[in-house]
PDB file of N, CA and C in Angstrom:
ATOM      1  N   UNK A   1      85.636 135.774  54.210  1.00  0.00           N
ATOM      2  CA  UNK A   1      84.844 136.220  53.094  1.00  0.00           C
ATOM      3  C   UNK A   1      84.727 137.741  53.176  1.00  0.00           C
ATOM      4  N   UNK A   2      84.937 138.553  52.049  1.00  0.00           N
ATOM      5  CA  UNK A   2      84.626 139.543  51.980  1.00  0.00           C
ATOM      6  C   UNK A   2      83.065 140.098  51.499  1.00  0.00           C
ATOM      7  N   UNK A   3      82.858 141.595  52.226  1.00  0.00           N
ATOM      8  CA  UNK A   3      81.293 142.236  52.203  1.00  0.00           C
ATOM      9  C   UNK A   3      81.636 143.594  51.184  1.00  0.00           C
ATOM     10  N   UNK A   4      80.737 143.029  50.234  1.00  0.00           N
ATOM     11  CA  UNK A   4      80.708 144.538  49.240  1.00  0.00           C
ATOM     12  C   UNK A   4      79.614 145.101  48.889  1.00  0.00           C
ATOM     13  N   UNK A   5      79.558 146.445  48.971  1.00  0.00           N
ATOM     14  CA  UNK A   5      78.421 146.890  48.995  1.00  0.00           C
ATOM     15  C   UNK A   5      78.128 147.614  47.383  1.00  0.00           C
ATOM     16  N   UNK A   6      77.185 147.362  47.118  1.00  0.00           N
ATOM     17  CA  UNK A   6      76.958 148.448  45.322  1.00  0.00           C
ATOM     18  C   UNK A   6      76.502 149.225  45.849  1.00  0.00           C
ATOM     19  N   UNK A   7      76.538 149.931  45.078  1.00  0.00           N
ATOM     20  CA  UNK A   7      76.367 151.565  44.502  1.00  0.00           C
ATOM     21  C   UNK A   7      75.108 151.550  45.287  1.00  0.00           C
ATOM     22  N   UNK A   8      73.956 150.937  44.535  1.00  0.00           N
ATOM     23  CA  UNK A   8      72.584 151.183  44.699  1.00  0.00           C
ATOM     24  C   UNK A   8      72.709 150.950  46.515  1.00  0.00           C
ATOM     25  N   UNK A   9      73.126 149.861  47.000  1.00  0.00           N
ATOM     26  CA  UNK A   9      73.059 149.566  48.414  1.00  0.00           C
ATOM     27  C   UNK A   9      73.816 151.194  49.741  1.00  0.00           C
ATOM     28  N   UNK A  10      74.416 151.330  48.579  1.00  0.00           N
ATOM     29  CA  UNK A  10      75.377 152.850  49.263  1.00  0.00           C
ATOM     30  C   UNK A  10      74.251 153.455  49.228  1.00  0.00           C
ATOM     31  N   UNK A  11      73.845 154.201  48.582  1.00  0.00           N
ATOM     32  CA  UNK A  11      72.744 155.733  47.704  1.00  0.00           C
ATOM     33  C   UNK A  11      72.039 154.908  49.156  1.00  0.00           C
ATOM     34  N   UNK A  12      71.366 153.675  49.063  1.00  0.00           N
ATOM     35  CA  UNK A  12      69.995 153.632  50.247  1.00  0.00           C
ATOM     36  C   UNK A  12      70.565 153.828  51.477  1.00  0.00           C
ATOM     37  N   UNK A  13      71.501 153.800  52.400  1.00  0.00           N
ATOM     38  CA  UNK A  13      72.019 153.248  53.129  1.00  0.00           C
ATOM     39  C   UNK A  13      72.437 155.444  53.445  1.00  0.00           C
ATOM     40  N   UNK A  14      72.924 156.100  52.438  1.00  0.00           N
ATOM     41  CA  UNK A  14      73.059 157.105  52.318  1.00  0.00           C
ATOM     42  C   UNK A  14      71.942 158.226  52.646  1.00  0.00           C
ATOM     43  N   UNK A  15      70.635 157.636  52.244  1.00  0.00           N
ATOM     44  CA  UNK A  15      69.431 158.003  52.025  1.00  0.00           C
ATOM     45  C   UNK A  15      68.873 157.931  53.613  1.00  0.00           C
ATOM     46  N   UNK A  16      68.943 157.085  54.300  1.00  0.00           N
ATOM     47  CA  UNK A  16      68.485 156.573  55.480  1.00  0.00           C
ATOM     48  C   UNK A  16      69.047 157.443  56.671  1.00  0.00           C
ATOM     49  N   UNK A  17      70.709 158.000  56.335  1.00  0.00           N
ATOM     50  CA  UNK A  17      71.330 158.477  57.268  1.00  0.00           C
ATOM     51  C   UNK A  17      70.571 159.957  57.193  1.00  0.00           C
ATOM     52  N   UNK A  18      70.347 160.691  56.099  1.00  0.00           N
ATOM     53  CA  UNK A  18      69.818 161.640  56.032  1.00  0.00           C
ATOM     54  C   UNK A  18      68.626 162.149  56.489  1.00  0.00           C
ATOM     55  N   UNK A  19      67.715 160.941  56.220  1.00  0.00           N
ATOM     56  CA  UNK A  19      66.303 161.174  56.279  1.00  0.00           C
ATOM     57  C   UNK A  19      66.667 161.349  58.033  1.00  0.00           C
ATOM     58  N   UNK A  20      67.002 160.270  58.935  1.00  0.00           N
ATOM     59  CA  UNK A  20      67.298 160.171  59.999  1.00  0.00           C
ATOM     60  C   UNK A  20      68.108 161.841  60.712  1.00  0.00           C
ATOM     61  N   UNK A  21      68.976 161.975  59.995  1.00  0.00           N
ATOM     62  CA  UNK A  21      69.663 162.718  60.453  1.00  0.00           C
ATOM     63  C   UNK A  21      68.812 164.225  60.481  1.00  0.00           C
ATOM     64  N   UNK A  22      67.980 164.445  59.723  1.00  0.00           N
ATOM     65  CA  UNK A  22      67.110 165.766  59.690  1.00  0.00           C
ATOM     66  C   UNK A  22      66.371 165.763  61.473  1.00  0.00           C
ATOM     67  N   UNK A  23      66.444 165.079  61.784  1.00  0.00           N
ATOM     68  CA  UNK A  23      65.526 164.958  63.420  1.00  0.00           C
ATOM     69  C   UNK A  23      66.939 164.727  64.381  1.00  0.00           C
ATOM     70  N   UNK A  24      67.649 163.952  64.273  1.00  0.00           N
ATOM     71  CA  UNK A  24      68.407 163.394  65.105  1.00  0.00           C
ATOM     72  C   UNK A  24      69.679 162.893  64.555  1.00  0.00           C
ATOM     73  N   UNK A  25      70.829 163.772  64.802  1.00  0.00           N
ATOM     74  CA  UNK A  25      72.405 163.242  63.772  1.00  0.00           C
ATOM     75  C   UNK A  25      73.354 161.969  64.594  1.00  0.00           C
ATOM     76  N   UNK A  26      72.565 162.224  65.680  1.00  0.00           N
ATOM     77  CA  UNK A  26      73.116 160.989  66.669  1.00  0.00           C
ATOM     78  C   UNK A  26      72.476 159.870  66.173  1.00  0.00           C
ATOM     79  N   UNK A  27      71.437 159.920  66.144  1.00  0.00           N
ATOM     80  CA  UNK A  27      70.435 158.439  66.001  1.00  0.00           C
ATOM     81  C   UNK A  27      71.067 157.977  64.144  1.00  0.00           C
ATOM     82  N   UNK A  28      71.416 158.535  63.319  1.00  0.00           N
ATOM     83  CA  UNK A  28      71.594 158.718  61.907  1.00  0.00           C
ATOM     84  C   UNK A  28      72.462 157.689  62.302  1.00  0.00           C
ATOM     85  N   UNK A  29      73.754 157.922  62.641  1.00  0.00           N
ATOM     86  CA  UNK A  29      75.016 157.572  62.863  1.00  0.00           C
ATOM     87  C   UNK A  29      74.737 156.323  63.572  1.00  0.00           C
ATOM     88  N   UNK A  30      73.150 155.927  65.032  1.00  0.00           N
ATOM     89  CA  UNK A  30      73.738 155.197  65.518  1.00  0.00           C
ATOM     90  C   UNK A  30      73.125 154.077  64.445  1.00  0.00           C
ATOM     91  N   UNK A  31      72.133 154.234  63.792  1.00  0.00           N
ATOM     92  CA  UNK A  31      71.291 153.380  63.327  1.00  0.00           C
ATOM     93  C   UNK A  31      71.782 153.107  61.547  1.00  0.00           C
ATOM     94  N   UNK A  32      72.942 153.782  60.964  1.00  0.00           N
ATOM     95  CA  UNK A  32      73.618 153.483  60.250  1.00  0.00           C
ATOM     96  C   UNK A  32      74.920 152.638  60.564  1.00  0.00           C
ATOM     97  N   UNK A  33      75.485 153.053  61.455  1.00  0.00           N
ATOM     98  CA  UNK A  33      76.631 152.122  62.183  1.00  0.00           C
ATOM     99  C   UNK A  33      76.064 150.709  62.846  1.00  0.00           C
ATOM    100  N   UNK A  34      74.457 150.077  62.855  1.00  0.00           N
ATOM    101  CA  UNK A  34      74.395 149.148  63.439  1.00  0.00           C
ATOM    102  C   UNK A  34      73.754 148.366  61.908  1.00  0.00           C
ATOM    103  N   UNK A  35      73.536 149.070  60.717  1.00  0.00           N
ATOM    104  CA  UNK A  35      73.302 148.337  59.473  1.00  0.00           C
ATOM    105  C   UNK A  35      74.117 147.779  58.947  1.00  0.00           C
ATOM    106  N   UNK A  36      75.480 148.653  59.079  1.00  0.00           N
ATOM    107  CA  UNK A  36      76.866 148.047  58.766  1.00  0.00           C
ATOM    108  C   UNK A  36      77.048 147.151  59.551  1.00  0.00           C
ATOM    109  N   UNK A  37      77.073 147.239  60.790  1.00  0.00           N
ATOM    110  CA  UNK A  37      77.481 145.951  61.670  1.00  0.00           C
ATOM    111  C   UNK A  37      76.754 144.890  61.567  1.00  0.00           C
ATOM    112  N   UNK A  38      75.495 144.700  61.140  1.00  0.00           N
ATOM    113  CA  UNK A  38      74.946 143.492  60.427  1.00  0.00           C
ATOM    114  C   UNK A  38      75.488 143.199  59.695  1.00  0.00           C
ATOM    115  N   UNK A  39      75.718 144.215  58.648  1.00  0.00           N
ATOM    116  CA  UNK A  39      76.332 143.577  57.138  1.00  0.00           C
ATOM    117  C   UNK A  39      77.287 142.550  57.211  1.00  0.00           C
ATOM    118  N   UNK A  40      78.548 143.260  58.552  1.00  0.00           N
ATOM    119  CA  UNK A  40      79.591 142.891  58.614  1.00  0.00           C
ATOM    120  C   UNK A  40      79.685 141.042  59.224  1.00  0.00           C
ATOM    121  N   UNK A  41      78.647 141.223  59.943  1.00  0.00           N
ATOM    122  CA  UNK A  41      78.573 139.717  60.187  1.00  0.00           C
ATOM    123  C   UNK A  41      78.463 138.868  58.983  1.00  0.00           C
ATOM    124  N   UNK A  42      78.041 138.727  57.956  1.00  0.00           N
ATOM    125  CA  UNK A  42      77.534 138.492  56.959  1.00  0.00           C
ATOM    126  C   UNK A  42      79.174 137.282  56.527  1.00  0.00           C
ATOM    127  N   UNK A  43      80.186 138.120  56.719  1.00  0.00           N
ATOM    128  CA  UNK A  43      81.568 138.050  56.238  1.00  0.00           C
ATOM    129  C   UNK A  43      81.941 136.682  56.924  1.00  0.00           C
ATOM    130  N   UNK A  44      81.486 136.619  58.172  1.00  0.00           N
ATOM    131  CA  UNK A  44      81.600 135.165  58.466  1.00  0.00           C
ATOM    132  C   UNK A  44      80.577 134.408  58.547  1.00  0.00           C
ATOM    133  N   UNK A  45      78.955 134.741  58.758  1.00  0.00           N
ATOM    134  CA  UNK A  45      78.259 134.470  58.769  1.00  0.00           C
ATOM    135  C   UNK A  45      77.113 134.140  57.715  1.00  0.00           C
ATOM    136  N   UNK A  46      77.644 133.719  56.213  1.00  0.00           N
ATOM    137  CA  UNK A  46      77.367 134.347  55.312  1.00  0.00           C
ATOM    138  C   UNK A  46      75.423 133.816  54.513  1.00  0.00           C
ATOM    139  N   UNK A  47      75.186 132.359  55.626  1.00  0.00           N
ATOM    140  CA  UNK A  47      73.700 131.735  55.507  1.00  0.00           C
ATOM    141  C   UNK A  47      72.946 132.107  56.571  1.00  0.00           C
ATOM    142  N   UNK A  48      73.418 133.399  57.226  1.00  0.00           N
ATOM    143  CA  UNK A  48      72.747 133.866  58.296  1.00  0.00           C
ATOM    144  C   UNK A  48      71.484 134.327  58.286  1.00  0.00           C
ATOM    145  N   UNK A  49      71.587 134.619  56.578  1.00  0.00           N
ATOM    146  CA  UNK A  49      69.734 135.224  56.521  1.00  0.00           C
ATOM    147  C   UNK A  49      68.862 134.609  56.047  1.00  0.00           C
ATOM    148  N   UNK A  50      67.955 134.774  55.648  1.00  0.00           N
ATOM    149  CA  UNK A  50      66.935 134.193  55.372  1.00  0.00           C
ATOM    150  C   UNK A  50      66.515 134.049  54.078  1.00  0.00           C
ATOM    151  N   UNK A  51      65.767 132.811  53.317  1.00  0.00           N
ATOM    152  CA  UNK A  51      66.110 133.038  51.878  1.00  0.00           C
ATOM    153  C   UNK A  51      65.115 133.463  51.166  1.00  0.00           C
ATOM    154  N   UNK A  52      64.900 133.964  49.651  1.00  0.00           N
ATOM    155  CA  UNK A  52      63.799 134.519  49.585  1.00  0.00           C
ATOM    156  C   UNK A  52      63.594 134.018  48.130  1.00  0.00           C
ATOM    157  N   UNK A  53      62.941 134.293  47.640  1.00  0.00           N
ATOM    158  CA  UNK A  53      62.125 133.913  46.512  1.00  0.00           C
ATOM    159  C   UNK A  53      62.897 134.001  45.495  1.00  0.00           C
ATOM    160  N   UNK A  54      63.879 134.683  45.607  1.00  0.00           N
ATOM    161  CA  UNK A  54      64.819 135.347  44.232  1.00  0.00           C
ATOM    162  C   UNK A  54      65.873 134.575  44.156  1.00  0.00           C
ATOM    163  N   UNK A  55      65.376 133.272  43.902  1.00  0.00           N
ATOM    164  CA  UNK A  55      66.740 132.449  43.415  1.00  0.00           C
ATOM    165  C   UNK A  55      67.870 131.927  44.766  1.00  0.00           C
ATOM    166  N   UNK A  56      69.241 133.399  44.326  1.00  0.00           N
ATOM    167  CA  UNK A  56      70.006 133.174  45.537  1.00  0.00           C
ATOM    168  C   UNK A  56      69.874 134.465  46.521  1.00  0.00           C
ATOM    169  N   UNK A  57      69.703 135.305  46.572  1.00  0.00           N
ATOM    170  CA  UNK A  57      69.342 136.350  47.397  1.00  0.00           C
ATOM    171  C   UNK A  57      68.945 136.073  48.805  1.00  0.00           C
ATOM    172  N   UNK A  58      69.655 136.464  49.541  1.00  0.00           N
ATOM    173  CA  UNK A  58      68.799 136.467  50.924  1.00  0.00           C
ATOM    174  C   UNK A  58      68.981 137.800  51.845  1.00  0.00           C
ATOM    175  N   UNK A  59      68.584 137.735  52.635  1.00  0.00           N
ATOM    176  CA  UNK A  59      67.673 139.103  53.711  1.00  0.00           C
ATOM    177  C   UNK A  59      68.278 138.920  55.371  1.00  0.00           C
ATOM    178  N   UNK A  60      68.521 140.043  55.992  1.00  0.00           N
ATOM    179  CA  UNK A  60      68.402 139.498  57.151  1.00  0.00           C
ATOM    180  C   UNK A  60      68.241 141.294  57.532  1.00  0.00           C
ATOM    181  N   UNK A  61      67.353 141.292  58.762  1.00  0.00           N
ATOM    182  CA  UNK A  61      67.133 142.013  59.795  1.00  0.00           C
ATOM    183  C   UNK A  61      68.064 142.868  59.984  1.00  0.00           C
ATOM    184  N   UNK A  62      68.574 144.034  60.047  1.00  0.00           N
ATOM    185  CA  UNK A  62      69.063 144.885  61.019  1.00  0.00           C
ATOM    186  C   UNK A  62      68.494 145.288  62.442  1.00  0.00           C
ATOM    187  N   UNK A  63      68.558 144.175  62.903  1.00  0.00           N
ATOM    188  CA  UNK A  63      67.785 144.578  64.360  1.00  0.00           C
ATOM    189  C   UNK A  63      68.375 145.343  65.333  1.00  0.00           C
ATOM    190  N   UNK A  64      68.001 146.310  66.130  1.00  0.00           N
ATOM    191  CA  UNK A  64      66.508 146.399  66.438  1.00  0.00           C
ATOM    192  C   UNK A  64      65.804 147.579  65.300  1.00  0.00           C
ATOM    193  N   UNK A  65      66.284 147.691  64.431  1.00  0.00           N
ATOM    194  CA  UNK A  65      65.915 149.295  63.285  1.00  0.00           C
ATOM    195  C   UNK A  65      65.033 148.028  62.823  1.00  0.00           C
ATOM    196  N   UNK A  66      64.281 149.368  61.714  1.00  0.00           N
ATOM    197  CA  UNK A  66      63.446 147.994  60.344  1.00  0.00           C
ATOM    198  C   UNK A  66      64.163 148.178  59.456  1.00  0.00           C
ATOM    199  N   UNK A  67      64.820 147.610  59.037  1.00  0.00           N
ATOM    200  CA  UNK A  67      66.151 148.147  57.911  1.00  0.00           C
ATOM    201  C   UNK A  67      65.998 146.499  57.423  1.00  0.00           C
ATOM    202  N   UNK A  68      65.910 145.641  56.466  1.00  0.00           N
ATOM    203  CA  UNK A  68      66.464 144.860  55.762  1.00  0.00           C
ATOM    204  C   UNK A  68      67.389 144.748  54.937  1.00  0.00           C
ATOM    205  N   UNK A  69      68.078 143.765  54.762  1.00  0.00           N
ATOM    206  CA  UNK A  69      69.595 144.081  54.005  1.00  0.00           C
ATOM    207  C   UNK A  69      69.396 142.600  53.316  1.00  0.00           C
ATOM    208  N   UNK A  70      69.581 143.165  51.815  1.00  0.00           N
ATOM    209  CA  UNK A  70      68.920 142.172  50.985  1.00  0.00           C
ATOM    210  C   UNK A  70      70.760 141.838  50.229  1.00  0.00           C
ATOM    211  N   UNK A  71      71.350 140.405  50.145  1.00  0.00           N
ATOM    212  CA  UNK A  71      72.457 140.376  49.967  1.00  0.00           C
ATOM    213  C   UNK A  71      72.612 139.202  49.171  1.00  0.00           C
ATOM    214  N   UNK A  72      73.494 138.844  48.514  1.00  0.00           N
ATOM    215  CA  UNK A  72      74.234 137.898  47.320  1.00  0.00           C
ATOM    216  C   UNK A  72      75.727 137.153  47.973  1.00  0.00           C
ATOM    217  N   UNK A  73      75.599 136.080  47.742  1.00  0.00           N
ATOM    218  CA  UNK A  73      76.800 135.179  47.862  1.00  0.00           C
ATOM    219  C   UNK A  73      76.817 134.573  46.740  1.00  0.00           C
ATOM    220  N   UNK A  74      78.728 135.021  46.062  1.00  0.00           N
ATOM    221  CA  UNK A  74      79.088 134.834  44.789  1.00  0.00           C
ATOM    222  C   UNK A  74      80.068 134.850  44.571  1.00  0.00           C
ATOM    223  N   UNK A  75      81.151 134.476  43.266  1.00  0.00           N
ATOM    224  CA  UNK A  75      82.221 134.907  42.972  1.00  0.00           C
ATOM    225  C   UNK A  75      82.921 134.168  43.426  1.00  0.00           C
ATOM    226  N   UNK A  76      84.261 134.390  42.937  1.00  0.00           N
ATOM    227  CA  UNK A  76      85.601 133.534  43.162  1.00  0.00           C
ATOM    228  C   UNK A  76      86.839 134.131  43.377  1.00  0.00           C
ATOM    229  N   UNK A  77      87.022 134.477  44.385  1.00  0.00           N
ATOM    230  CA  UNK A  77      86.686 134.339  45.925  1.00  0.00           C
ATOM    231  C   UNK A  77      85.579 134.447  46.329  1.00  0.00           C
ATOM    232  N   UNK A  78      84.696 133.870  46.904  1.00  0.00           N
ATOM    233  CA  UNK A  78      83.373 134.051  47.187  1.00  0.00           C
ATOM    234  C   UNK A  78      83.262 135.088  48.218  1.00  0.00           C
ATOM    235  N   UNK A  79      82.147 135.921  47.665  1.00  0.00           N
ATOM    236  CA  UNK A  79      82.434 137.437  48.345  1.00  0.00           C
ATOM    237  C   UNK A  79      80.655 137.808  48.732  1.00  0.00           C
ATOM    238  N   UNK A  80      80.315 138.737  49.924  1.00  0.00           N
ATOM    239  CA  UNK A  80      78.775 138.496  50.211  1.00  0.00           C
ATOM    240  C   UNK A  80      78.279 140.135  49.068  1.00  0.00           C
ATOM    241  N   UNK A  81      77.557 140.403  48.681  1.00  0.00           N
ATOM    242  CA  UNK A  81      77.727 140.997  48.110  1.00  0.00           C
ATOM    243  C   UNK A  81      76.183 141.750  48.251  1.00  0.00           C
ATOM    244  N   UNK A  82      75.885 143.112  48.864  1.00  0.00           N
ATOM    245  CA  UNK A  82      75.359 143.936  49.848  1.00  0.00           C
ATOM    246  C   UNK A  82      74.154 144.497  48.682  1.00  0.00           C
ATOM    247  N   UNK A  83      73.153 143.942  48.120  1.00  0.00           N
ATOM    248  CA  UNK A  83      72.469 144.413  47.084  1.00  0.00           C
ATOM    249  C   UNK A  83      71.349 145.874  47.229  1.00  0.00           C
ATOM    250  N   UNK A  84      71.208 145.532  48.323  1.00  0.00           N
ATOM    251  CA  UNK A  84      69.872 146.788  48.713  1.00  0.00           C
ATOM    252  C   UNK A  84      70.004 146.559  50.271  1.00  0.00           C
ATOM    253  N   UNK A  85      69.160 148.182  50.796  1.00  0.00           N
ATOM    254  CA  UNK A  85      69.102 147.653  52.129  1.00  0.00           C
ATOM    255  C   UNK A  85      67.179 148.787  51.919  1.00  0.00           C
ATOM    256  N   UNK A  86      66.507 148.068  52.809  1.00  0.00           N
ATOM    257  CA  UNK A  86      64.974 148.722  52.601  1.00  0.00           C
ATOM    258  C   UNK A  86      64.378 148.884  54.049  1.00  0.00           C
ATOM    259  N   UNK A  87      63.458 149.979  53.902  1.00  0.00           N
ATOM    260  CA  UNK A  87      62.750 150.235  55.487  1.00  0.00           C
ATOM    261  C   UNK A  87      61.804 149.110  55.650  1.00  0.00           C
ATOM    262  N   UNK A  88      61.989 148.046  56.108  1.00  0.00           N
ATOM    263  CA  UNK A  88      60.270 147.622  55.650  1.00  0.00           C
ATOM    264  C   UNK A  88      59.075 148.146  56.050  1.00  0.00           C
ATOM    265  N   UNK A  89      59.329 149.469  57.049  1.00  0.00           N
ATOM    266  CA  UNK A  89      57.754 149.799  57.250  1.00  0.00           C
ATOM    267  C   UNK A  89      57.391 150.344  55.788  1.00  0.00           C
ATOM    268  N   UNK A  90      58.065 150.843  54.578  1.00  0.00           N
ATOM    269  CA  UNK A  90      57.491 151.987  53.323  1.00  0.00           C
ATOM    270  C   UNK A  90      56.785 151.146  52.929  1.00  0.00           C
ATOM    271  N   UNK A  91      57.266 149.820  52.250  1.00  0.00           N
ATOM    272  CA  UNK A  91      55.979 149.008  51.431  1.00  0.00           C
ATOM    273  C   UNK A  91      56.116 148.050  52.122  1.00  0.00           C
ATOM    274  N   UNK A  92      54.774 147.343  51.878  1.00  0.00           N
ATOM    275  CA  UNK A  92      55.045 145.470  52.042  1.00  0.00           C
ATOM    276  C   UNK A  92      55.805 144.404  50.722  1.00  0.00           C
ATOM    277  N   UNK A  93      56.488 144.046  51.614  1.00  0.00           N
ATOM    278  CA  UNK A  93      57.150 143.013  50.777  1.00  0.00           C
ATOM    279  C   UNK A  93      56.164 142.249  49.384  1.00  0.00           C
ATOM    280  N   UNK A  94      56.695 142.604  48.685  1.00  0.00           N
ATOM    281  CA  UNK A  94      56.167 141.847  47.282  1.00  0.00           C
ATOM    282  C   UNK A  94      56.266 140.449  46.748  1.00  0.00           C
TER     283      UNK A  94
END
């Protein structure tokens, strides 16, 4: 299965490396390279997360960061499809 990421999921994911990277360009890199590597599990792993209120949407952890990665399984070829990724310390979940 393939992992695709939108636009909007890029810009956050973009956003994160920066904010990060103003203190620490190592930590940016390491803690962006371990969001992707969640993602990437996703590709075989694709009921790995957890499900949420929104229909088909589900979530899983970037652990050990607080990073959630909110994702879609769809399409034909069925493809995981990378919708948002969020700090959860900024807000509480709605």
């Amino acid at each position: 299965m393939k992992v695709l990421w939108t636009a909007r999921a890029l810009v956050q994911l973009e956003a994160i490396h920066t904010f990060i990277a103003a203190e620490n360009r190592a930590a940016a890199i390491k803690v962006v390279t371990s969001i992707k590597e969640t993602a990437a599990v996703l590709a075989n792993f694709p009921s790995a997360g957890e499900r949420t209120n929104r229909g088909d949407v589900r979530t899983l952890l970037a652990w050990p960061y607080p990073y959630r990665i909110y994702y879609r399984v769809a399409g034909s070829p069925r493809q995981v499809r990378i919708l948002r990724v969020r700090d959860v310390r900024r807000r509480p979940s709605r």
